[in-house]
PDB file of N, CA and C in Angstrom:
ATOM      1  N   UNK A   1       0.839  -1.196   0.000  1.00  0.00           N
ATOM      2  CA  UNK A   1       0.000   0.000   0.000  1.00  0.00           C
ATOM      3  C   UNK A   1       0.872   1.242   0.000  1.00  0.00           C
ATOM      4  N   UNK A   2       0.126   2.487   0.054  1.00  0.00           N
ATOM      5  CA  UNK A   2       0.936   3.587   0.073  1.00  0.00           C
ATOM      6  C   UNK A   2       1.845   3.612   0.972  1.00  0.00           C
ATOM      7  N   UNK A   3       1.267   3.743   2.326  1.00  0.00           N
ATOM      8  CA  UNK A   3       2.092   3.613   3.631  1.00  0.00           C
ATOM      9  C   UNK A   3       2.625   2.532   4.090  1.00  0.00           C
ATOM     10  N   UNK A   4       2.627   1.696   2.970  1.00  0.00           N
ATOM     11  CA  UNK A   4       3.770   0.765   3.306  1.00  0.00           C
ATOM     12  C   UNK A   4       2.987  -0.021   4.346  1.00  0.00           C
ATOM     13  N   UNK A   5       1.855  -0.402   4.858  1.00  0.00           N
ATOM     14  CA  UNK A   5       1.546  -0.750   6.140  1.00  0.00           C
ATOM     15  C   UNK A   5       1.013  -2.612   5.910  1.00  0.00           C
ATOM     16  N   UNK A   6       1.457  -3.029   6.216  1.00  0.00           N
ATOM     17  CA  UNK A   6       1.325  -4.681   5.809  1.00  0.00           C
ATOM     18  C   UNK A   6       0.192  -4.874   6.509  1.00  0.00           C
ATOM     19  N   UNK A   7      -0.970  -5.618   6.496  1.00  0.00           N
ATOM     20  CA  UNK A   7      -2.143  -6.373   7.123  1.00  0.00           C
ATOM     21  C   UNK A   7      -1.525  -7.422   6.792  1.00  0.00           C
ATOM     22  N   UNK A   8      -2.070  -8.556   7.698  1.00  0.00           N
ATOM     23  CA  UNK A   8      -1.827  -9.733   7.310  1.00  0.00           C
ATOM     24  C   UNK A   8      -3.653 -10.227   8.217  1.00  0.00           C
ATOM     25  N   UNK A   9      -3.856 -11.393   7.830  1.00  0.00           N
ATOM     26  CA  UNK A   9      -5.147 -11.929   8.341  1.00  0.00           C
ATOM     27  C   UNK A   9      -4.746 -13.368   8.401  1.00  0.00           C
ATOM     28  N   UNK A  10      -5.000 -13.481   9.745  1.00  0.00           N
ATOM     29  CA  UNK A  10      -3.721 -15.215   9.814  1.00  0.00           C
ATOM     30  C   UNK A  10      -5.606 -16.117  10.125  1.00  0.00           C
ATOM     31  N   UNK A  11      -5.538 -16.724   9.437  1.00  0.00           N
ATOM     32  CA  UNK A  11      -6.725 -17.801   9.860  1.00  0.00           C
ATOM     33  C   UNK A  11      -6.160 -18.909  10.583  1.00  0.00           C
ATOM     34  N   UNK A  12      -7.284 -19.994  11.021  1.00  0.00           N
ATOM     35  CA  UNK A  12      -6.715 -21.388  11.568  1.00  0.00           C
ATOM     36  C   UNK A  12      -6.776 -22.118  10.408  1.00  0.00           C
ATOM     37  N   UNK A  13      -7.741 -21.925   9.246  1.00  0.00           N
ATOM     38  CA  UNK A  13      -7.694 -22.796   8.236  1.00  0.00           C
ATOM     39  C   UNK A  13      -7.595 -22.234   6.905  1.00  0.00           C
ATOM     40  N   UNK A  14      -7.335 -23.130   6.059  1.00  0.00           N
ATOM     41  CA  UNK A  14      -7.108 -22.444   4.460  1.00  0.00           C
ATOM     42  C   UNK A  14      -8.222 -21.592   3.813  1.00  0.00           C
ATOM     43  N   UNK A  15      -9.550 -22.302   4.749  1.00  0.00           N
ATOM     44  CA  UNK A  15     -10.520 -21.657   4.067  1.00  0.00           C
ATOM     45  C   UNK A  15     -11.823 -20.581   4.626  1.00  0.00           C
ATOM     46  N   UNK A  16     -10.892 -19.145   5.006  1.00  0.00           N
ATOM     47  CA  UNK A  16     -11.508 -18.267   6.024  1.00  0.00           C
ATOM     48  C   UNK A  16     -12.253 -18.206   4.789  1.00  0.00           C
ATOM     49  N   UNK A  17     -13.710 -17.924   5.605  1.00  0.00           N
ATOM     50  CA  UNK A  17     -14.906 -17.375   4.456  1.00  0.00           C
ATOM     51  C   UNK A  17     -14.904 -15.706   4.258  1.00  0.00           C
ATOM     52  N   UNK A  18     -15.598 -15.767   3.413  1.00  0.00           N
ATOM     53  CA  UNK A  18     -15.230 -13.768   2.808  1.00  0.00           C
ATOM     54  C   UNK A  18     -16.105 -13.045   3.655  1.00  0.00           C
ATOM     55  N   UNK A  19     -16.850 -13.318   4.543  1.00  0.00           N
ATOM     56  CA  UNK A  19     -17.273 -13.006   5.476  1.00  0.00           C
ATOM     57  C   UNK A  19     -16.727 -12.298   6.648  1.00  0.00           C
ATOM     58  N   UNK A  20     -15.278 -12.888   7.152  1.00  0.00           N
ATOM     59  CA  UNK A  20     -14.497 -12.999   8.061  1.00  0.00           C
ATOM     60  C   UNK A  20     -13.310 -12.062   7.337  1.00  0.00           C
ATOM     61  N   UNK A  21     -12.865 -12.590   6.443  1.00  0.00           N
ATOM     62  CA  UNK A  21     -11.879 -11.762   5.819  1.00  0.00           C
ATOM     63  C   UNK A  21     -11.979 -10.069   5.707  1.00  0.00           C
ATOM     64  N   UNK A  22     -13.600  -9.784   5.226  1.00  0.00           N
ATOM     65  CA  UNK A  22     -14.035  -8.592   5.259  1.00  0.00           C
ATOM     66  C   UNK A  22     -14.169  -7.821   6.640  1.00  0.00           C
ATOM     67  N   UNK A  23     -14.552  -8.676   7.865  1.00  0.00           N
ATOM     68  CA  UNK A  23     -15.010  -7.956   9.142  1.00  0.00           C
ATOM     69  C   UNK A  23     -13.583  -7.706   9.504  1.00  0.00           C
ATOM     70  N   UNK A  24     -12.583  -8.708   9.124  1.00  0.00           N
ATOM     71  CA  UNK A  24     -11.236  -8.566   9.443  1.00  0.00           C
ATOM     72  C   UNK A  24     -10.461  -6.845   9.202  1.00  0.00           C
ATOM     73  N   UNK A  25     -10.824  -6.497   7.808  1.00  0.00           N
ATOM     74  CA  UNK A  25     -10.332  -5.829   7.159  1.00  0.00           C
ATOM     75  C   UNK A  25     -11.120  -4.531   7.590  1.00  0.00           C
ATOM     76  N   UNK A  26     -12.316  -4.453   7.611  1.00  0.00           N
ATOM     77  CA  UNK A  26     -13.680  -3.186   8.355  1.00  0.00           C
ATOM     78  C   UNK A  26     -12.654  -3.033   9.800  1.00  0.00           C
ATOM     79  N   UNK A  27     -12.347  -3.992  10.436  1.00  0.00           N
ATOM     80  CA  UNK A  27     -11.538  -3.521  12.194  1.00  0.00           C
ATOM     81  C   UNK A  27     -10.305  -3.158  11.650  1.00  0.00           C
ATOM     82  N   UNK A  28      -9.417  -3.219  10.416  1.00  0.00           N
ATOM     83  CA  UNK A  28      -8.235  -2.688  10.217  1.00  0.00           C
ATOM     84  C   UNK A  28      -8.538  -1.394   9.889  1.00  0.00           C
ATOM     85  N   UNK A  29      -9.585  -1.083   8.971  1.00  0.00           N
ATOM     86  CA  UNK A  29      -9.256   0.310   8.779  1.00  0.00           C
ATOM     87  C   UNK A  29      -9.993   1.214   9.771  1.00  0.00           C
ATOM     88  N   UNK A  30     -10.680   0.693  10.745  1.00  0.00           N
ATOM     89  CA  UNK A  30     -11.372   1.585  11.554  1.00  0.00           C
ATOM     90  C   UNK A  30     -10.413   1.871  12.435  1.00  0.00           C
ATOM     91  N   UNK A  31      -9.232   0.925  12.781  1.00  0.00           N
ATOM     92  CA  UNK A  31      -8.405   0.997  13.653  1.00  0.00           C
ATOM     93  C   UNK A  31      -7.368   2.035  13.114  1.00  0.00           C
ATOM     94  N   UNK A  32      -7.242   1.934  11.681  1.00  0.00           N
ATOM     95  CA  UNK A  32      -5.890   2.966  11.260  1.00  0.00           C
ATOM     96  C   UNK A  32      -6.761   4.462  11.019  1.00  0.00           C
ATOM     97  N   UNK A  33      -8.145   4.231  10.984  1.00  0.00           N
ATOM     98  CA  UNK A  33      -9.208   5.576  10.756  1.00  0.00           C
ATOM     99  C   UNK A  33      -8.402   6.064  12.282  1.00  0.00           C
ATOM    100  N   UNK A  34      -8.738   5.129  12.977  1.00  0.00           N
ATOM    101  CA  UNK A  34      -8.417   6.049  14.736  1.00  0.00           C
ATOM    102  C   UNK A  34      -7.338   6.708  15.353  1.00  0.00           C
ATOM    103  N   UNK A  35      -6.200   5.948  14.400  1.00  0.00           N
ATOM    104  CA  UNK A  35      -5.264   6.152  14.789  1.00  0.00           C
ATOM    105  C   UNK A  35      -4.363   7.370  14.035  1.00  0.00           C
ATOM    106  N   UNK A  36      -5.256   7.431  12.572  1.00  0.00           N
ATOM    107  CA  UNK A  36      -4.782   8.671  11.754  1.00  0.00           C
ATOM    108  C   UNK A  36      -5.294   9.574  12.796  1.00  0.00           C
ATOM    109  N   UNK A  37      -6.718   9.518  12.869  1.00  0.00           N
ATOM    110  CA  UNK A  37      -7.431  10.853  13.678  1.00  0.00           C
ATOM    111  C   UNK A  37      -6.949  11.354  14.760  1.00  0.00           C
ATOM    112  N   UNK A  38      -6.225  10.374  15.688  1.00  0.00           N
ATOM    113  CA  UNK A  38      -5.406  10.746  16.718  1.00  0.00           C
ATOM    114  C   UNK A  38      -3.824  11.588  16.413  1.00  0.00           C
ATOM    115  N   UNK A  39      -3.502  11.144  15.055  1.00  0.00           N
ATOM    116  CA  UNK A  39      -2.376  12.196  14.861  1.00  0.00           C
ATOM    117  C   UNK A  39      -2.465  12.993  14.305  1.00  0.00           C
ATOM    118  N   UNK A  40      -3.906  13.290  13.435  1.00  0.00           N
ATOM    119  CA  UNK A  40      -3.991  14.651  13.294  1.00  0.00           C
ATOM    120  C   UNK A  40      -4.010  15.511  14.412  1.00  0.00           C
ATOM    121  N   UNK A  41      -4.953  14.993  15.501  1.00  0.00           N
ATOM    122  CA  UNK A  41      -4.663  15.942  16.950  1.00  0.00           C
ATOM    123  C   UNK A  41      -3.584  15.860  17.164  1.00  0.00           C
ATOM    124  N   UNK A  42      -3.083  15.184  16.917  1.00  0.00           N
ATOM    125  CA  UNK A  42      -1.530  15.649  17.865  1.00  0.00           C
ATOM    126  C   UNK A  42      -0.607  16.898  16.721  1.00  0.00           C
ATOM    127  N   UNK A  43      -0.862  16.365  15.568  1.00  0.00           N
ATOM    128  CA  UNK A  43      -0.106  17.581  14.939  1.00  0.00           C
ATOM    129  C   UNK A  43      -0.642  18.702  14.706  1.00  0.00           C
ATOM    130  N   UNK A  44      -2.374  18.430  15.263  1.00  0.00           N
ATOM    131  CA  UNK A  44      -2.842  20.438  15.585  1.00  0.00           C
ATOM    132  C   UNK A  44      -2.407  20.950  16.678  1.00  0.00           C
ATOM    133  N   UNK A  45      -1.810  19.963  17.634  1.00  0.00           N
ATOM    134  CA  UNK A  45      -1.738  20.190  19.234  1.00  0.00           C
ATOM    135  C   UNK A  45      -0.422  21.139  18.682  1.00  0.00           C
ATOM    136  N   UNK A  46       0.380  20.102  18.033  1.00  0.00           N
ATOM    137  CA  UNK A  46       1.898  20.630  17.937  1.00  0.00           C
ATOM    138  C   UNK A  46       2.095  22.384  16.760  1.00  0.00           C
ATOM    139  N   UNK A  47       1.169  22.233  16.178  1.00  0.00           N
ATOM    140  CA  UNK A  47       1.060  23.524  15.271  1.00  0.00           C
ATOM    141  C   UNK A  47       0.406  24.752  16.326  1.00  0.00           C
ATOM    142  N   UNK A  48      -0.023  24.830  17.437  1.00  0.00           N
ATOM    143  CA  UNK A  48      -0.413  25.643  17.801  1.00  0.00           C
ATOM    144  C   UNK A  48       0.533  25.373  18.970  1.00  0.00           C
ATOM    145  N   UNK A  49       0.860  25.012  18.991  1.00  0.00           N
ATOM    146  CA  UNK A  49       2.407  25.210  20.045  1.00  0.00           C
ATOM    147  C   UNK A  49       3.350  25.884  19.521  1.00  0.00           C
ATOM    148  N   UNK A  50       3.656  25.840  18.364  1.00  0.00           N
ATOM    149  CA  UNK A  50       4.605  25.960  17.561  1.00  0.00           C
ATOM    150  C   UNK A  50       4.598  27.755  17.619  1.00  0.00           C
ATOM    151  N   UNK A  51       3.235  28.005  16.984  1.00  0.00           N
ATOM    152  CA  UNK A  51       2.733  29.162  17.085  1.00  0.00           C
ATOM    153  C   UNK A  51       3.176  30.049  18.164  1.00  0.00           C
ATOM    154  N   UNK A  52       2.423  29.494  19.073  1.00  0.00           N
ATOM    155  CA  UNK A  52       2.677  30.398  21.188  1.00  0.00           C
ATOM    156  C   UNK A  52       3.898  30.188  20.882  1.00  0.00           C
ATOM    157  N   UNK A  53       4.599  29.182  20.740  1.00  0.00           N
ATOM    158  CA  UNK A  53       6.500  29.638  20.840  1.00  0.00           C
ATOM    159  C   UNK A  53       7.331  30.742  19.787  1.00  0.00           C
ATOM    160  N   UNK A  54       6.570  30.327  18.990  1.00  0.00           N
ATOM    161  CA  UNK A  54       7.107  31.592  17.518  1.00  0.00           C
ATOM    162  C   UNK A  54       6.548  33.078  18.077  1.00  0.00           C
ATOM    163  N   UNK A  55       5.411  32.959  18.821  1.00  0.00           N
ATOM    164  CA  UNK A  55       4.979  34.620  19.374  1.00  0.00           C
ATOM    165  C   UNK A  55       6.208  34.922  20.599  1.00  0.00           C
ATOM    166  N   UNK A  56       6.310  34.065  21.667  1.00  0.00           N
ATOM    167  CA  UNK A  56       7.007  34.083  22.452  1.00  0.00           C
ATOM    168  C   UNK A  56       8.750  34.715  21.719  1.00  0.00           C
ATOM    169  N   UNK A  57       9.163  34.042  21.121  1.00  0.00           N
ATOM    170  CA  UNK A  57      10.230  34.039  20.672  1.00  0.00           C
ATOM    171  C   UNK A  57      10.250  35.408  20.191  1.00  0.00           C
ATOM    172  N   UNK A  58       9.500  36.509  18.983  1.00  0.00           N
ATOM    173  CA  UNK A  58       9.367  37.109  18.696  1.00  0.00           C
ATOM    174  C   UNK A  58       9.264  38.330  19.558  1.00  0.00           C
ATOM    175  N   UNK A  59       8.651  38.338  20.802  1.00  0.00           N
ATOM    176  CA  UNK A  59       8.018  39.050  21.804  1.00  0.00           C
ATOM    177  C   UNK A  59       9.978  39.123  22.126  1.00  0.00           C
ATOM    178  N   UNK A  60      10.196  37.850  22.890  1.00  0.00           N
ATOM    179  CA  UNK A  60      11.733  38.292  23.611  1.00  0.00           C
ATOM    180  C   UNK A  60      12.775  38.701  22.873  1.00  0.00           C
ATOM    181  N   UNK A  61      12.775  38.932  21.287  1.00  0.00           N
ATOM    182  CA  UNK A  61      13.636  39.451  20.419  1.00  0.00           C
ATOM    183  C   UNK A  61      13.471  40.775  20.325  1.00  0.00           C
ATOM    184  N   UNK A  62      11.638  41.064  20.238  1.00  0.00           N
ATOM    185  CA  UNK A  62      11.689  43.044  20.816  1.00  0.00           C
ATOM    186  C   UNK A  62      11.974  43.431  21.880  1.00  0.00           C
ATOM    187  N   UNK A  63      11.774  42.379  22.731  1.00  0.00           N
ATOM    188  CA  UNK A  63      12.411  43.051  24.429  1.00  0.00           C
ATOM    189  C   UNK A  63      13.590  43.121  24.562  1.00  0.00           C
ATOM    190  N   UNK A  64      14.028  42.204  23.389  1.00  0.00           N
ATOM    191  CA  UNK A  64      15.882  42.086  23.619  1.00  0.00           C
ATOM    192  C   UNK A  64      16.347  43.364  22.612  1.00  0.00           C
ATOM    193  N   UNK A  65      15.703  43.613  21.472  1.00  0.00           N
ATOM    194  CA  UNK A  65      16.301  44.724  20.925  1.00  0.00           C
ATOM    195  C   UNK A  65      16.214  45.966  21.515  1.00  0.00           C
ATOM    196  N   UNK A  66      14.559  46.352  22.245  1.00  0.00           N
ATOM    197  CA  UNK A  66      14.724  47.612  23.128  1.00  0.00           C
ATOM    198  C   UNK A  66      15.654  47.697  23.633  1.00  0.00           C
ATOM    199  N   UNK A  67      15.587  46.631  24.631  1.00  0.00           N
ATOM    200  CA  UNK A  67      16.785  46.850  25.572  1.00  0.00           C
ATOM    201  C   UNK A  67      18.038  47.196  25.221  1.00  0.00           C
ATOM    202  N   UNK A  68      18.555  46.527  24.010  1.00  0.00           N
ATOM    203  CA  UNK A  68      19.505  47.277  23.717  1.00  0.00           C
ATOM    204  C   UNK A  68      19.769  48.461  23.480  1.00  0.00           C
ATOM    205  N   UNK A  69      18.199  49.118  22.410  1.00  0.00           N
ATOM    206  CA  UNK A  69      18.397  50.716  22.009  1.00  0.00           C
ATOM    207  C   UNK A  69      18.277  51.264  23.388  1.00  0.00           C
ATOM    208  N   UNK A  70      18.123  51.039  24.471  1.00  0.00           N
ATOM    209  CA  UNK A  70      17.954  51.707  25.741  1.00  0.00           C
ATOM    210  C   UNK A  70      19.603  51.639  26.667  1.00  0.00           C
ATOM    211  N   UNK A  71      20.019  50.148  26.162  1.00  0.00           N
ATOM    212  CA  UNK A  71      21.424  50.576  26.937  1.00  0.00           C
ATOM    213  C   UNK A  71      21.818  51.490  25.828  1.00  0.00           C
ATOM    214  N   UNK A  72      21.839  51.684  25.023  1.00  0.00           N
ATOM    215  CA  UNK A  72      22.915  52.420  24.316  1.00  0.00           C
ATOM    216  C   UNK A  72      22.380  53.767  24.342  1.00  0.00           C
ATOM    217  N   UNK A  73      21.280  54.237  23.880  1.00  0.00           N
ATOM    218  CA  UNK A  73      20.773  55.616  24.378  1.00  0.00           C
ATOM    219  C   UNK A  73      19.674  55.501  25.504  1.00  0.00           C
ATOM    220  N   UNK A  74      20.617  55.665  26.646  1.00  0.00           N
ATOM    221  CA  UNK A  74      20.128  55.826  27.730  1.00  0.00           C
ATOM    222  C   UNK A  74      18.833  56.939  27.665  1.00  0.00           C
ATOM    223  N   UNK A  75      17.657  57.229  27.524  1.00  0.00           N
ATOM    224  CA  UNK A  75      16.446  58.253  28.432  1.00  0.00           C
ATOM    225  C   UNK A  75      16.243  58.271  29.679  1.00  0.00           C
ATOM    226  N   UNK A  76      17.273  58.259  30.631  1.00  0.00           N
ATOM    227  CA  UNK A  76      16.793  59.069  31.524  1.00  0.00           C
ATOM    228  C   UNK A  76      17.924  59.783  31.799  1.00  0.00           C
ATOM    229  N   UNK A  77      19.411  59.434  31.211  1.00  0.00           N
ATOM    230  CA  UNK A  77      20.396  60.824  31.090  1.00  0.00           C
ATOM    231  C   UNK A  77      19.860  62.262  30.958  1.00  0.00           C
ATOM    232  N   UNK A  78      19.674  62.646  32.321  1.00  0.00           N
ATOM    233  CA  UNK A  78      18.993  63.964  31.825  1.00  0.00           C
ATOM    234  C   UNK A  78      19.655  65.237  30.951  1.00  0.00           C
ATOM    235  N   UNK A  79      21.748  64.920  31.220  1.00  0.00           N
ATOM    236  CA  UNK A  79      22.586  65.952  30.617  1.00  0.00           C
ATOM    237  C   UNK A  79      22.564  65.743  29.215  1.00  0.00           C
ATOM    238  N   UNK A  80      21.695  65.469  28.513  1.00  0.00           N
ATOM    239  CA  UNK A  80      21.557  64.904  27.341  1.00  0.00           C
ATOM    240  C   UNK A  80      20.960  65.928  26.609  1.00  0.00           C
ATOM    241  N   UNK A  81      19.945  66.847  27.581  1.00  0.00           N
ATOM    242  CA  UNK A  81      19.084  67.911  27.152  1.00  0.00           C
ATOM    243  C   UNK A  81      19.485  68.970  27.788  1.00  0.00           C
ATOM    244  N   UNK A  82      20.440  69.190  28.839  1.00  0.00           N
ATOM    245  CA  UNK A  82      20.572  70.302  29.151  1.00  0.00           C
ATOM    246  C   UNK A  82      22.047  70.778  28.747  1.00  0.00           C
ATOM    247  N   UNK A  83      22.149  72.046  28.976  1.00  0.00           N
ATOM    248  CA  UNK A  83      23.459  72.625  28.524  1.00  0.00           C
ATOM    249  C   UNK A  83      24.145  72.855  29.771  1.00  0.00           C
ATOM    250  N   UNK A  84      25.775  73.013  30.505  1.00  0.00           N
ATOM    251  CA  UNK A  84      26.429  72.943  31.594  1.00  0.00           C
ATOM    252  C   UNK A  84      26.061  73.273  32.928  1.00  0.00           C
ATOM    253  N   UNK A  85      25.031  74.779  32.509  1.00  0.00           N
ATOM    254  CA  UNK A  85      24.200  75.403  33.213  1.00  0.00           C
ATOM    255  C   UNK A  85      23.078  75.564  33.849  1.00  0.00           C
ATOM    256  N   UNK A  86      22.772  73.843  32.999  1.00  0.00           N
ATOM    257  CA  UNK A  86      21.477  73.886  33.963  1.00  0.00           C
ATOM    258  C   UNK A  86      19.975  73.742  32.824  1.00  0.00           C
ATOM    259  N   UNK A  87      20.294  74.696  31.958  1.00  0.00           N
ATOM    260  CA  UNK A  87      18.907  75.304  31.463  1.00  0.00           C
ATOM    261  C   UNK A  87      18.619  74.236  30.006  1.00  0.00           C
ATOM    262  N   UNK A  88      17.249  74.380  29.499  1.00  0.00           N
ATOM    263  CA  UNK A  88      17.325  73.484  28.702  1.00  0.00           C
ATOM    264  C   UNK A  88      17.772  73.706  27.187  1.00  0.00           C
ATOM    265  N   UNK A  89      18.155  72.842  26.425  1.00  0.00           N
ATOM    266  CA  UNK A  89      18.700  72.916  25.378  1.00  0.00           C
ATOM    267  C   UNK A  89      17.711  72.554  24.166  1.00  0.00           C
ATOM    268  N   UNK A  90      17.706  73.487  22.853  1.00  0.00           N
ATOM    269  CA  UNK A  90      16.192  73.543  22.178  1.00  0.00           C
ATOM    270  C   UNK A  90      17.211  72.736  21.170  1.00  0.00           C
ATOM    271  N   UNK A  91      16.699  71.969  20.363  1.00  0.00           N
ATOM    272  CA  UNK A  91      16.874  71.710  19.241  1.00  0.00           C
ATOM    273  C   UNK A  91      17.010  72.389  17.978  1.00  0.00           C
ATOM    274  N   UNK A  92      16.924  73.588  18.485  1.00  0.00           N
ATOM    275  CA  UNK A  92      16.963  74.529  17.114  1.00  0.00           C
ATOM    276  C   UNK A  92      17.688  75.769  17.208  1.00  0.00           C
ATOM    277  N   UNK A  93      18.292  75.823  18.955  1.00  0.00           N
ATOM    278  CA  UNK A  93      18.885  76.481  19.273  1.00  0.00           C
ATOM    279  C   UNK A  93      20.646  76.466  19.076  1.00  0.00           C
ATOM    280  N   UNK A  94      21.022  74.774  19.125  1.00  0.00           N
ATOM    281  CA  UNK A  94      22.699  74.857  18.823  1.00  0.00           C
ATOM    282  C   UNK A  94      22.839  74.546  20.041  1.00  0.00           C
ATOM    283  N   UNK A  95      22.172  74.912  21.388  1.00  0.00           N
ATOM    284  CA  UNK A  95      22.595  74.550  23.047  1.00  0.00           C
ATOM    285  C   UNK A  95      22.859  75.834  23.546  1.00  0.00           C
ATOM    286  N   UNK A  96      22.087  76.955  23.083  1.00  0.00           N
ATOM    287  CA  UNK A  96      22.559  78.139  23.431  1.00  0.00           C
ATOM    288  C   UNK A  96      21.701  78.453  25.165  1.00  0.00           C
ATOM    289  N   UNK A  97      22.199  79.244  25.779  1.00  0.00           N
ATOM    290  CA  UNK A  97      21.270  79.241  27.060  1.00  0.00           C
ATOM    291  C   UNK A  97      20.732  80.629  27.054  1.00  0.00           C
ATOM    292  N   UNK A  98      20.683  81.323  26.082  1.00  0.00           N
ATOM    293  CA  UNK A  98      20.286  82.201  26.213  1.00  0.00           C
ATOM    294  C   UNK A  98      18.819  82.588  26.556  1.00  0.00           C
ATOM    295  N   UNK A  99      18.706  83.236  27.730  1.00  0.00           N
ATOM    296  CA  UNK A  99      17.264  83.321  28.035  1.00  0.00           C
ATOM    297  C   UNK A  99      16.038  83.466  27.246  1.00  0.00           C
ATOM    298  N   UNK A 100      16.401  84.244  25.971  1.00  0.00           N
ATOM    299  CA  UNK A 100      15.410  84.667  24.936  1.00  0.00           C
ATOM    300  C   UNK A 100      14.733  83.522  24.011  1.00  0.00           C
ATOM    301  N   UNK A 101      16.025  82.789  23.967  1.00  0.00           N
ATOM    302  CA  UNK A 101      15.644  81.519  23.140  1.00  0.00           C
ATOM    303  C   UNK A 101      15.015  80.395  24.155  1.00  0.00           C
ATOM    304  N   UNK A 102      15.772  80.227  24.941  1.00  0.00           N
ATOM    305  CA  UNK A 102      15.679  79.029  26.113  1.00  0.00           C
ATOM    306  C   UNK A 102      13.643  78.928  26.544  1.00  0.00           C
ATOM    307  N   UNK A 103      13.168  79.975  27.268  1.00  0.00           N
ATOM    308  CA  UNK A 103      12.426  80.257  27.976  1.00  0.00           C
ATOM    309  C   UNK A 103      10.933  79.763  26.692  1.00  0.00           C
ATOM    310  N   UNK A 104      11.059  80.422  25.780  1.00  0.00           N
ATOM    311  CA  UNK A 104       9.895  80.331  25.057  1.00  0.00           C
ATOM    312  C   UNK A 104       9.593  78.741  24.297  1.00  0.00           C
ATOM    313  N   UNK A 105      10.763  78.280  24.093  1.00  0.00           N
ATOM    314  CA  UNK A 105      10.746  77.035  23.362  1.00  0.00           C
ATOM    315  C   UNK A 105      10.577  76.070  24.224  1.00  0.00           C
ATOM    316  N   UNK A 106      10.652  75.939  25.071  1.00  0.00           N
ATOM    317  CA  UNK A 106      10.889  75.445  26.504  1.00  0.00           C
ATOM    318  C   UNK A 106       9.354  74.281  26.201  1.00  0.00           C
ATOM    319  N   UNK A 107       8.514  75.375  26.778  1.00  0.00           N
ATOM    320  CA  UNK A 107       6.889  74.762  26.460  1.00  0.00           C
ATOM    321  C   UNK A 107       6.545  73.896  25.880  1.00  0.00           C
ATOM    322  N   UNK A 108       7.153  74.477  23.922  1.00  0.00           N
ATOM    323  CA  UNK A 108       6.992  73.809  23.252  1.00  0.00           C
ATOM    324  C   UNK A 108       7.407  72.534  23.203  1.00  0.00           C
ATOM    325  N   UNK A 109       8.724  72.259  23.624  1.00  0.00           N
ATOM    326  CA  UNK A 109       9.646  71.684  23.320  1.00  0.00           C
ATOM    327  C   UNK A 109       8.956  70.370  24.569  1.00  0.00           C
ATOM    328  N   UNK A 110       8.347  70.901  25.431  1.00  0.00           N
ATOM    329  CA  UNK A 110       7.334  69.730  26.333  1.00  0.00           C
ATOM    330  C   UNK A 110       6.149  69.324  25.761  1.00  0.00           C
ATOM    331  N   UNK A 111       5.617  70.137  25.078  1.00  0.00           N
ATOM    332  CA  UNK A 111       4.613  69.464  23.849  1.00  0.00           C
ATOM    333  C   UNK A 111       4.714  68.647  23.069  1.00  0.00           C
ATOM    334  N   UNK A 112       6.313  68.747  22.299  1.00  0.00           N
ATOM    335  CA  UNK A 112       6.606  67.753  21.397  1.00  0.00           C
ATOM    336  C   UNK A 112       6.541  66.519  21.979  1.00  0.00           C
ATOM    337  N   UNK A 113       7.551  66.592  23.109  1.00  0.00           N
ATOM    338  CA  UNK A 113       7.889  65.397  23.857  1.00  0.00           C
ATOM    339  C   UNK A 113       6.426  64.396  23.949  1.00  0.00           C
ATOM    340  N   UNK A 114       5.758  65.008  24.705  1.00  0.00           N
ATOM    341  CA  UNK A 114       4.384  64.487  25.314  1.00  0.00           C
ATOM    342  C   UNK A 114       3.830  63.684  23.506  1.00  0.00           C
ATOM    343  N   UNK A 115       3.593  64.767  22.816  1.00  0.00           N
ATOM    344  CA  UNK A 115       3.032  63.676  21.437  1.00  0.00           C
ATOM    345  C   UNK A 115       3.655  62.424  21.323  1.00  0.00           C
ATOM    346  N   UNK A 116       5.401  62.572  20.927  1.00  0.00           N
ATOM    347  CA  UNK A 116       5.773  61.829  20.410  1.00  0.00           C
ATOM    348  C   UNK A 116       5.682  60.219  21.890  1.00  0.00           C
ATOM    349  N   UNK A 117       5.632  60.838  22.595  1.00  0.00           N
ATOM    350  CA  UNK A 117       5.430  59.205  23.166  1.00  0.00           C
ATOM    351  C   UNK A 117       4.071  58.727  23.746  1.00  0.00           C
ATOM    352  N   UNK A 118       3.098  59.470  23.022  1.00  0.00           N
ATOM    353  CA  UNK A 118       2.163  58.583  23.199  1.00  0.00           C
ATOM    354  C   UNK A 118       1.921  58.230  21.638  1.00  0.00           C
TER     355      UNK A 118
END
């Protein structure tokens, strides 16, 4: 057969009737019916395992890459935004502290913030 799967039907005598031969053969394939059906469950069991581990896996490869963009640019270095003095540093300013520039952008510059992380 396809699968290679040998039946054999051993009688006591030469002359099993076709009767017997057939009920023989009805319990073989109901038995390999059962036993396919049982490994299809098992290989849906295993495909949706497969799955939860491929999400899993995926999940700890973004936690592992954040983490990296986070060791390497640290956010919560706060001297990152400020200039020697203290005051904050605009992005459009160069790092100048000059009060004129500093003070007004300031606001803004907490507005941006707030969008971009939500």
């Amino acid at each position: 057969t396809k699968l290679g799967l040998v039946w054999e039907v051993r009688t006591d005598t030469c002359g099993a009737s076709r009767a017997q031969i057939l009920d023989k053969a009805t319990e073989y394939i109901q038995y390999m019916r059962r036993k396919n059906h049982t490994h299809q469950q098992d290989i849906d069991d295993l495909k949706r395992q497969n799955a939860l581990l491929e999400q899993q896996v995926r999940a700890l490869e973004k936690a592992r890459s954040s983490a990296q963009l986070q060791a390497n640019y640290p956010a919560a270095d706060s001297s990152l935004y400020t200039n020697p003095k203290g005051s904050a540093i605009s992005a459009f300013d160069g790092g100048s502290d000059s009060s004129s520039d500093s003070e007004p952008d300031e606001p803004q510059s907490r507005k941006k913030l707030r969008m971009e992380a939500s």
